[in-house]
C-alpha atoms as a PDB file:
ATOM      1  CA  UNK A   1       4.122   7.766  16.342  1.00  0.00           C
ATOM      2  CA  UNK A   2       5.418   4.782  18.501  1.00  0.00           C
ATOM      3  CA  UNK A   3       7.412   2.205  16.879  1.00  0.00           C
ATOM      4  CA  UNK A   4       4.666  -0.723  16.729  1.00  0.00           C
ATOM      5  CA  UNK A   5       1.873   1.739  15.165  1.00  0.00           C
ATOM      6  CA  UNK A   6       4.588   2.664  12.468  1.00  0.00           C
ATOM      7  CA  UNK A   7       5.133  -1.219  11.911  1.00  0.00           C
ATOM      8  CA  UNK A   8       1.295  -1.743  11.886  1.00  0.00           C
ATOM      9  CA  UNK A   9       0.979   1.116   9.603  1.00  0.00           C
ATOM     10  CA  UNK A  10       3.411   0.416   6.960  1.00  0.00           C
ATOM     11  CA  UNK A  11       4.630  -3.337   7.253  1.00  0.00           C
ATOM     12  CA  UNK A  12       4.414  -3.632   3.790  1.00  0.00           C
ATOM     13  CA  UNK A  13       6.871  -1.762   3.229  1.00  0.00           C
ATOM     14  CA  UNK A  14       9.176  -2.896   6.344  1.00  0.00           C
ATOM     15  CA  UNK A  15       9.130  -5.959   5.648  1.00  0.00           C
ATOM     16  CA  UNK A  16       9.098  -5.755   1.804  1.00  0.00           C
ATOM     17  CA  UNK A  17      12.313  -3.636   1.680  1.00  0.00           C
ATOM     18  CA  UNK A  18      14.368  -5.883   5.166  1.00  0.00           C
ATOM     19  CA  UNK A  19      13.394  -8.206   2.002  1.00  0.00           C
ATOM     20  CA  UNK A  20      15.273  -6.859  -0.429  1.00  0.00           C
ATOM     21  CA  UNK A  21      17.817  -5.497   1.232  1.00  0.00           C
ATOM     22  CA  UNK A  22      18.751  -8.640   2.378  1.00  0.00           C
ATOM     23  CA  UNK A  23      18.309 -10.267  -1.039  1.00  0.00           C
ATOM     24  CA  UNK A  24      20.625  -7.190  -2.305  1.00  0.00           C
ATOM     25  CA  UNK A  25      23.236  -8.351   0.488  1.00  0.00           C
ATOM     26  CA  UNK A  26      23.283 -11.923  -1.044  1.00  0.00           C
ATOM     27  CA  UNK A  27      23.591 -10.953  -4.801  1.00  0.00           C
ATOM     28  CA  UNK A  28      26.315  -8.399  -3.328  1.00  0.00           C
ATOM     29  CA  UNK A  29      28.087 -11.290  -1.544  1.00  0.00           C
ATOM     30  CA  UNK A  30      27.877 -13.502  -4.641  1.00  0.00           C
ATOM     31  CA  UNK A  31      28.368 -11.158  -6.731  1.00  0.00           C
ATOM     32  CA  UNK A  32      25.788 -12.177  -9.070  1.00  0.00           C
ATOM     33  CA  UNK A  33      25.266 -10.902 -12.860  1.00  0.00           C
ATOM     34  CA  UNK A  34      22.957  -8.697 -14.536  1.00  0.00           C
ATOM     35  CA  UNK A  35      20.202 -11.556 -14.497  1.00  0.00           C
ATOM     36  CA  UNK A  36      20.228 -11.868 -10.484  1.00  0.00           C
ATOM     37  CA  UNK A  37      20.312  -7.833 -10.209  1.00  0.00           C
ATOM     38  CA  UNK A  38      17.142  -7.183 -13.112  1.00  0.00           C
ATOM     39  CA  UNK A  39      15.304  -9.547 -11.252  1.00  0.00           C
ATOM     40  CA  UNK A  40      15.809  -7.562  -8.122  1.00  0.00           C
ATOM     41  CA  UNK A  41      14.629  -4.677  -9.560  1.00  0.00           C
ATOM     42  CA  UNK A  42      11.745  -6.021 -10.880  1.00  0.00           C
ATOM     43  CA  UNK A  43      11.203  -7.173  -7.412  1.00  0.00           C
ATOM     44  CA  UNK A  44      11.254  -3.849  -6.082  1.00  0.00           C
ATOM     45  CA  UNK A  45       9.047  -2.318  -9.231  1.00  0.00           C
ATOM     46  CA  UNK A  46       6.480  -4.875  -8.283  1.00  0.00           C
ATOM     47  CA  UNK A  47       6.236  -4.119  -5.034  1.00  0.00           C
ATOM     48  CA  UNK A  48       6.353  -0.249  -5.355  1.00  0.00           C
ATOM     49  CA  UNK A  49       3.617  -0.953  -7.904  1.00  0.00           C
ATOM     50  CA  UNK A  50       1.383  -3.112  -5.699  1.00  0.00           C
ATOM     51  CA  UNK A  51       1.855  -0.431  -2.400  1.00  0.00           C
ATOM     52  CA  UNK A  52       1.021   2.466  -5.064  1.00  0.00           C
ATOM     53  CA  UNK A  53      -2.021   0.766  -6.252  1.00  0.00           C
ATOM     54  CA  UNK A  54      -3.453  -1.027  -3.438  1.00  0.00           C
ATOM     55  CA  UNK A  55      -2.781   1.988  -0.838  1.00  0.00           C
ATOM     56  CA  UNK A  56      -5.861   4.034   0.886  1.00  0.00           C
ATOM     57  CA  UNK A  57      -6.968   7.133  -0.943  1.00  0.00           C
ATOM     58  CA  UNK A  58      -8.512   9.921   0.952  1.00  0.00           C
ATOM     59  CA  UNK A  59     -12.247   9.058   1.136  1.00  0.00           C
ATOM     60  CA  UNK A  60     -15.288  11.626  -0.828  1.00  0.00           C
ATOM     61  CA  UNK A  61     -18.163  13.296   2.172  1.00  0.00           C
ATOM     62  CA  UNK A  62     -20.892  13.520   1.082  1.00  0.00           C
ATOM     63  CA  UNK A  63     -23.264  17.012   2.167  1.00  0.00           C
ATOM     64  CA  UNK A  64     -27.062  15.441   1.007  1.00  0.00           C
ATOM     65  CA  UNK A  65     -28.863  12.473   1.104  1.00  0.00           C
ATOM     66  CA  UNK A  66     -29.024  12.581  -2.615  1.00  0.00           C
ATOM     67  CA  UNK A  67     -25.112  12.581  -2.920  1.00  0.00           C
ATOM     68  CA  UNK A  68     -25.215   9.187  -0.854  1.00  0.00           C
ATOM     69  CA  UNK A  69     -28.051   7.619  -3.150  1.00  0.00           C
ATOM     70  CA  UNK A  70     -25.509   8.327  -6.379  1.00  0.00           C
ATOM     71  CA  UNK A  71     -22.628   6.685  -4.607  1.00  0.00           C
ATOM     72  CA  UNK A  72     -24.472   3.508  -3.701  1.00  0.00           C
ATOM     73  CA  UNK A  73     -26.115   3.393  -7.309  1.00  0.00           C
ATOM     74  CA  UNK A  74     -22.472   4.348  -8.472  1.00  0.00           C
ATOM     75  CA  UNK A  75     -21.621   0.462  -8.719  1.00  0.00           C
ATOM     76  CA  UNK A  76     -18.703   1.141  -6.957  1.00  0.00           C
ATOM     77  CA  UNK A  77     -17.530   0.362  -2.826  1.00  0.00           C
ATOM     78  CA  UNK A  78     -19.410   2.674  -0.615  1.00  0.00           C
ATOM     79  CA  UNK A  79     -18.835   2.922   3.272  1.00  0.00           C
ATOM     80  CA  UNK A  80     -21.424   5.429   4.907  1.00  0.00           C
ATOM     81  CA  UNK A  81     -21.169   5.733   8.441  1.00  0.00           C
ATOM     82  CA  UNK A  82     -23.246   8.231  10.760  1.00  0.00           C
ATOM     83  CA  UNK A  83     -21.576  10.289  13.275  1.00  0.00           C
ATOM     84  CA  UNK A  84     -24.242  12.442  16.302  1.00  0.00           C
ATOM     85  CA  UNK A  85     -23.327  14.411  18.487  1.00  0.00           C
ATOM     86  CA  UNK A  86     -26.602  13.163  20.928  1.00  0.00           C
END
């Protein structure tokens, strides 16, 4: 994996922990209390929250046409796409 797909791939988290890394490096350097550091780790449980919950799942096939009529009467998200060899 090249360096720009990983970046693509998982800025979220790049960019979410150069964050708080660098917000660690200025409580560090001003050597804040227990208020500045418990509201850096809530930081970092909201974000490993949000990434947990908002992440891509691996997706259900479906083997019949009848299987693809309950998902889009399931009320929930469906993307069907066709794939032919022809």
């Amino acid at each position: 994996m090249e360096p720009i797909e990983f970046l693509n791939r998982h800025s979220f988290l790049v960019f979410g922990g150069l964050a708080l890394v660098g917000l660690g490096a200025f409580l560090l350097f001003r050597r804040a209390g227990w208020i500045g550091w418990g509201l850096w780790a809530l930081a970092l449980i909201a974000l490993a929250v949000f990434w947990l919950s908002m992440r891509t799942r691996p997706s259900q096939s479906f083997a019949s046409q009848a299987e693809i009529e309950a998902a889009l009467q399931s009320g929930r998200p469906v993307l069907v796409y066709w794939f032919s060899n022809y």
